[in-house]
C-alpha atoms as a PDB file:
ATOM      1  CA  UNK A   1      -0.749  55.986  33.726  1.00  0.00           C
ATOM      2  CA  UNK A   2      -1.976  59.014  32.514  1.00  0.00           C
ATOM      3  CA  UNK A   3      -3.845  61.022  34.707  1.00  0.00           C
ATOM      4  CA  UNK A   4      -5.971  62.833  31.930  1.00  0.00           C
ATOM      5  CA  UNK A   5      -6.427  59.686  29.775  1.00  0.00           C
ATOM      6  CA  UNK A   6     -10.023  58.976  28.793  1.00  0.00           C
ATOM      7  CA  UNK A   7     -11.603  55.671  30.623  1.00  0.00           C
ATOM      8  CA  UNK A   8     -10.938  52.200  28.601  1.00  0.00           C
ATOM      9  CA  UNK A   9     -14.257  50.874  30.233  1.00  0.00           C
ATOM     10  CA  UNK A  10     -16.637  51.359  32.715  1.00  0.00           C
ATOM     11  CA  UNK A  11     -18.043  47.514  33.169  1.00  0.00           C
ATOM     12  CA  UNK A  12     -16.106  44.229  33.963  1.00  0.00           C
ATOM     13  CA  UNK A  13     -13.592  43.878  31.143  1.00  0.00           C
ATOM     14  CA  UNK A  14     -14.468  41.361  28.298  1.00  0.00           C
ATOM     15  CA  UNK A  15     -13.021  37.891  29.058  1.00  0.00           C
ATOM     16  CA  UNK A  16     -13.244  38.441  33.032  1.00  0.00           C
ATOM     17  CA  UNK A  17     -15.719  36.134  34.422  1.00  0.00           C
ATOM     18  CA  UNK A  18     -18.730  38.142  36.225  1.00  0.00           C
ATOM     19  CA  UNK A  19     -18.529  36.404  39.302  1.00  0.00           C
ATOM     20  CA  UNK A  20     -14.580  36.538  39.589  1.00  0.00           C
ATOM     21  CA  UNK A  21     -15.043  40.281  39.128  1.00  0.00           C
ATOM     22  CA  UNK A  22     -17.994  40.648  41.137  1.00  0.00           C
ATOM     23  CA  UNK A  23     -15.460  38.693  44.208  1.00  0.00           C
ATOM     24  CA  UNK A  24     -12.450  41.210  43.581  1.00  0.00           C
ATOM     25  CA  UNK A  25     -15.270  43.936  44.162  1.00  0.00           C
ATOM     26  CA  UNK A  26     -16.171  42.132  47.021  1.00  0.00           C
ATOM     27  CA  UNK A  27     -12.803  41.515  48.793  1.00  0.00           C
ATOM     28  CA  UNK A  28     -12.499  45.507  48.574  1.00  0.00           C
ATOM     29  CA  UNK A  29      -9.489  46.159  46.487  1.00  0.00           C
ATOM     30  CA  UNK A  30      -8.879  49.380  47.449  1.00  0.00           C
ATOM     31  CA  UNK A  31      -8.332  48.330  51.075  1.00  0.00           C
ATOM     32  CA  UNK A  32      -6.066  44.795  50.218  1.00  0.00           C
ATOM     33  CA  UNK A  33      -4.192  47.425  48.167  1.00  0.00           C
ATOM     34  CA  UNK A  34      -4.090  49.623  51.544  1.00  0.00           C
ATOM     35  CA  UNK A  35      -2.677  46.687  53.140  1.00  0.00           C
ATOM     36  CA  UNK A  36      -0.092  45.792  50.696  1.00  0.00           C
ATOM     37  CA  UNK A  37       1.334  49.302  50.786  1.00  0.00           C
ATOM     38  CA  UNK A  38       1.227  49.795  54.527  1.00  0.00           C
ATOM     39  CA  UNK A  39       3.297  45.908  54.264  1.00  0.00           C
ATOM     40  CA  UNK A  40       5.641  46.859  52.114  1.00  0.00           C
ATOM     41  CA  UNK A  41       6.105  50.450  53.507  1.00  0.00           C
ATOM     42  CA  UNK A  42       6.401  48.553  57.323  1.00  0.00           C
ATOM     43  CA  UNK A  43      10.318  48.195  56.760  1.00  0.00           C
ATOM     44  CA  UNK A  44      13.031  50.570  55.097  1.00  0.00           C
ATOM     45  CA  UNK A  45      14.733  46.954  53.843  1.00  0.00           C
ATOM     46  CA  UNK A  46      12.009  46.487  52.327  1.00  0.00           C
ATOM     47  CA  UNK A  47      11.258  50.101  50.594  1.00  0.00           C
ATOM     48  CA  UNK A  48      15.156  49.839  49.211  1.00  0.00           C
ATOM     49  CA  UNK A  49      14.132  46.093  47.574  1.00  0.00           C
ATOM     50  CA  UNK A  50      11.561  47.814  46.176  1.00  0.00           C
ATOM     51  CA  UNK A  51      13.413  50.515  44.643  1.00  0.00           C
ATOM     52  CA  UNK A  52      16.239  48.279  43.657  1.00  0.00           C
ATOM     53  CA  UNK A  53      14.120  46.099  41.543  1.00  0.00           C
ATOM     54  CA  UNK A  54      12.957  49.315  40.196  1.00  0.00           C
ATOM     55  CA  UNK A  55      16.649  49.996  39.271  1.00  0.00           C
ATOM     56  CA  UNK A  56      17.090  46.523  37.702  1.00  0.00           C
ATOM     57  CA  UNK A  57      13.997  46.869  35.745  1.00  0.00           C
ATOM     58  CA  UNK A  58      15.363  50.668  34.784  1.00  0.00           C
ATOM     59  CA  UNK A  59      11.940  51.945  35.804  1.00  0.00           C
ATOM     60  CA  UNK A  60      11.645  54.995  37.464  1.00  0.00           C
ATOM     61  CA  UNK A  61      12.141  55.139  41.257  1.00  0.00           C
ATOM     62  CA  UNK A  62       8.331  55.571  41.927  1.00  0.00           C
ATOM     63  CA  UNK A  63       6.861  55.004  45.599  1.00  0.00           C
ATOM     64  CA  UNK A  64       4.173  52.996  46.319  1.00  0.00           C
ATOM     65  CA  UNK A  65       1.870  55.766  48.076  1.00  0.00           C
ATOM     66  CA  UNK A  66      -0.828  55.235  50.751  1.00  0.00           C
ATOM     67  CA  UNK A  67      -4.262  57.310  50.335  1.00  0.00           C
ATOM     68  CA  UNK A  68      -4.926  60.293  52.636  1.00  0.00           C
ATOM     69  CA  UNK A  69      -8.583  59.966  54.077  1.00  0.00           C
ATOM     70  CA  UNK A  70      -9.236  63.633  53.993  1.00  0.00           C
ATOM     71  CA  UNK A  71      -8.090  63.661  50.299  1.00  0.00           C
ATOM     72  CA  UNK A  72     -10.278  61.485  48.619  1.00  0.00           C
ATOM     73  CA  UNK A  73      -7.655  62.547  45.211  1.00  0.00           C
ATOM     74  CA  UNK A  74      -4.785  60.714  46.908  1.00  0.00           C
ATOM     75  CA  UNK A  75      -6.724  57.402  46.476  1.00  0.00           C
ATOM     76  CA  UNK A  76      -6.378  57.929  42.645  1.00  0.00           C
ATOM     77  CA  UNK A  77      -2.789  58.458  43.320  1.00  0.00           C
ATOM     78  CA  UNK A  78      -2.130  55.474  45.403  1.00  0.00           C
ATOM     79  CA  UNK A  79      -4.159  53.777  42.603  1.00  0.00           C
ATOM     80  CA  UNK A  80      -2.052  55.229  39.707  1.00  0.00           C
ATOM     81  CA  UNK A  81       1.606  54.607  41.221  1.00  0.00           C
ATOM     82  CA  UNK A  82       0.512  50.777  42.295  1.00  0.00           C
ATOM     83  CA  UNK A  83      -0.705  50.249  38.695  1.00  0.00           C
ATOM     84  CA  UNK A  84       2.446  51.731  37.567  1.00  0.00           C
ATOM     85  CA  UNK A  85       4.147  49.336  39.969  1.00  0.00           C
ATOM     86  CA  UNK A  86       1.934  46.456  39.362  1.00  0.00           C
ATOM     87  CA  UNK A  87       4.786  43.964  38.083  1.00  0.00           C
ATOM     88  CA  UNK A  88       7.182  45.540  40.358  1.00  0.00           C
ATOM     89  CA  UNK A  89       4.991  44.483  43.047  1.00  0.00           C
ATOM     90  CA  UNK A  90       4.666  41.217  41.983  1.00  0.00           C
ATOM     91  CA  UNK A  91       8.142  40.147  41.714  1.00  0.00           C
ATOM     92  CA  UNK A  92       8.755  42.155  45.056  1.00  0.00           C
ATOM     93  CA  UNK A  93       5.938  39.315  46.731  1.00  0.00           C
ATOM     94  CA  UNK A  94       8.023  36.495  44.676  1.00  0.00           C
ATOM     95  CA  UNK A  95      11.056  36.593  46.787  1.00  0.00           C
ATOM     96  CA  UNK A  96      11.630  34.083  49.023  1.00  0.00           C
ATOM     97  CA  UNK A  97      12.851  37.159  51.725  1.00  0.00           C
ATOM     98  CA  UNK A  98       9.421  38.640  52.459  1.00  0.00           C
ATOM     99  CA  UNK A  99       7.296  35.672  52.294  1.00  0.00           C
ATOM    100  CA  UNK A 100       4.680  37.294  55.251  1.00  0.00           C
ATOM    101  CA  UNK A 101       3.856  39.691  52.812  1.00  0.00           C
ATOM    102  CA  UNK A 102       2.325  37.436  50.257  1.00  0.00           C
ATOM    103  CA  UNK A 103      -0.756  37.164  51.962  1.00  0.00           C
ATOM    104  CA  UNK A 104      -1.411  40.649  50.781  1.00  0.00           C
ATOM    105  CA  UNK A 105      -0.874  39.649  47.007  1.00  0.00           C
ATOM    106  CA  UNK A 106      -3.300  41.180  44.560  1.00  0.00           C
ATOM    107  CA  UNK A 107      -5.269  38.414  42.071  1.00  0.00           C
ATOM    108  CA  UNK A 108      -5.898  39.641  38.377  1.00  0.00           C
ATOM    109  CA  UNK A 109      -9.703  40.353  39.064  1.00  0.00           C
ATOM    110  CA  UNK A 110      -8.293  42.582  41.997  1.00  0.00           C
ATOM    111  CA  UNK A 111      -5.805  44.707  39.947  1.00  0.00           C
ATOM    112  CA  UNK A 112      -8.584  44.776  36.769  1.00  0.00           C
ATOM    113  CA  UNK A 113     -10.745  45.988  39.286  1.00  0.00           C
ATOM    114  CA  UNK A 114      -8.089  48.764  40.646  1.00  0.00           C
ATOM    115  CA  UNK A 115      -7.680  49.821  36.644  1.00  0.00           C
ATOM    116  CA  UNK A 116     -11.898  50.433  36.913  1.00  0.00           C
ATOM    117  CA  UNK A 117     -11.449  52.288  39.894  1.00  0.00           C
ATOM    118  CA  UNK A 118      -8.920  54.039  38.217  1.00  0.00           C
ATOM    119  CA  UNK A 119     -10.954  54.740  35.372  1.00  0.00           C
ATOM    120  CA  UNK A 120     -13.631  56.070  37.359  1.00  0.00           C
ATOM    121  CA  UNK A 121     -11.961  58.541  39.921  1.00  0.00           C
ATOM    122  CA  UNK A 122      -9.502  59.969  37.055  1.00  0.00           C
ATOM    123  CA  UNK A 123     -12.996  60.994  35.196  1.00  0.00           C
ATOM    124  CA  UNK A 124     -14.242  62.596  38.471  1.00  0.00           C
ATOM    125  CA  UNK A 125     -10.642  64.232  38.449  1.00  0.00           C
ATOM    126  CA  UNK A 126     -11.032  65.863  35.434  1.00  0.00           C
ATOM    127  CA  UNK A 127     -14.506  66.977  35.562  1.00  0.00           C
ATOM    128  CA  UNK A 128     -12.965  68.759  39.092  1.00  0.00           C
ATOM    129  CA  UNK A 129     -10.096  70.150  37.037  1.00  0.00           C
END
């Protein structure tokens, strides 16, 4: 994602049901995504599955990063890199070899919610630029 793209929307996203989207807000997505990262991060076995299903997908060896609370612009970047990662992610939870980490698995309302909150904080970003 582009840092210095304009927002696609600022409301639920047509087609989302209100109340699925109004749950995702309410299940905190920023913190399940906090979670997931600080999972997957838990275990350099896991990191390197990570980064070799990047290689198989011949993505780019990105990191999944964990926000900083005394940066509140490192939440946009944890954002950005696990949107970037989002199918990555989700074959990563698939495999049979790190089952205890499913529990951590993001729904669809969770990640559209993560693109709002992306949308939001990369405005805020460039009105800081």
């Amino acid at each position: 994602m582009d840092l210095y793209a304009k927002p696609r929307y600022a409301i639920a996203p047509k087609g989302l049901p209100s109340r699925t989207f109004s749950d995702a807000l309410r299940c905190d997505p920023i913190a399940a995504l906090r979670s997931l990262i600080q999972g997957i991060q838990a275990s350099n076995i896991q990191r390197d599955y990570l980064s070799a299903i990047l290689k198989t997908l011949d993505k780019q060896d990105l990191r999944l990063l964990r926000d900083v609370v005394t940066r509140w612009s490192s939440t946009l970047l944890m954002i950005n890199h696990a949107l970037e990662l989002h199918n990555v992610v989700d074959k990563f939870l698939n495999q049979n070899d790190f089952e205890e980490l499913r529990k951590y698995k993001l729904s669809d309302a969770e990640w559209k919610a993560l693109e709002i909150f992306w949308d939001i904080l990369s405005t805020v970003r460039l009105v800081e630029l």
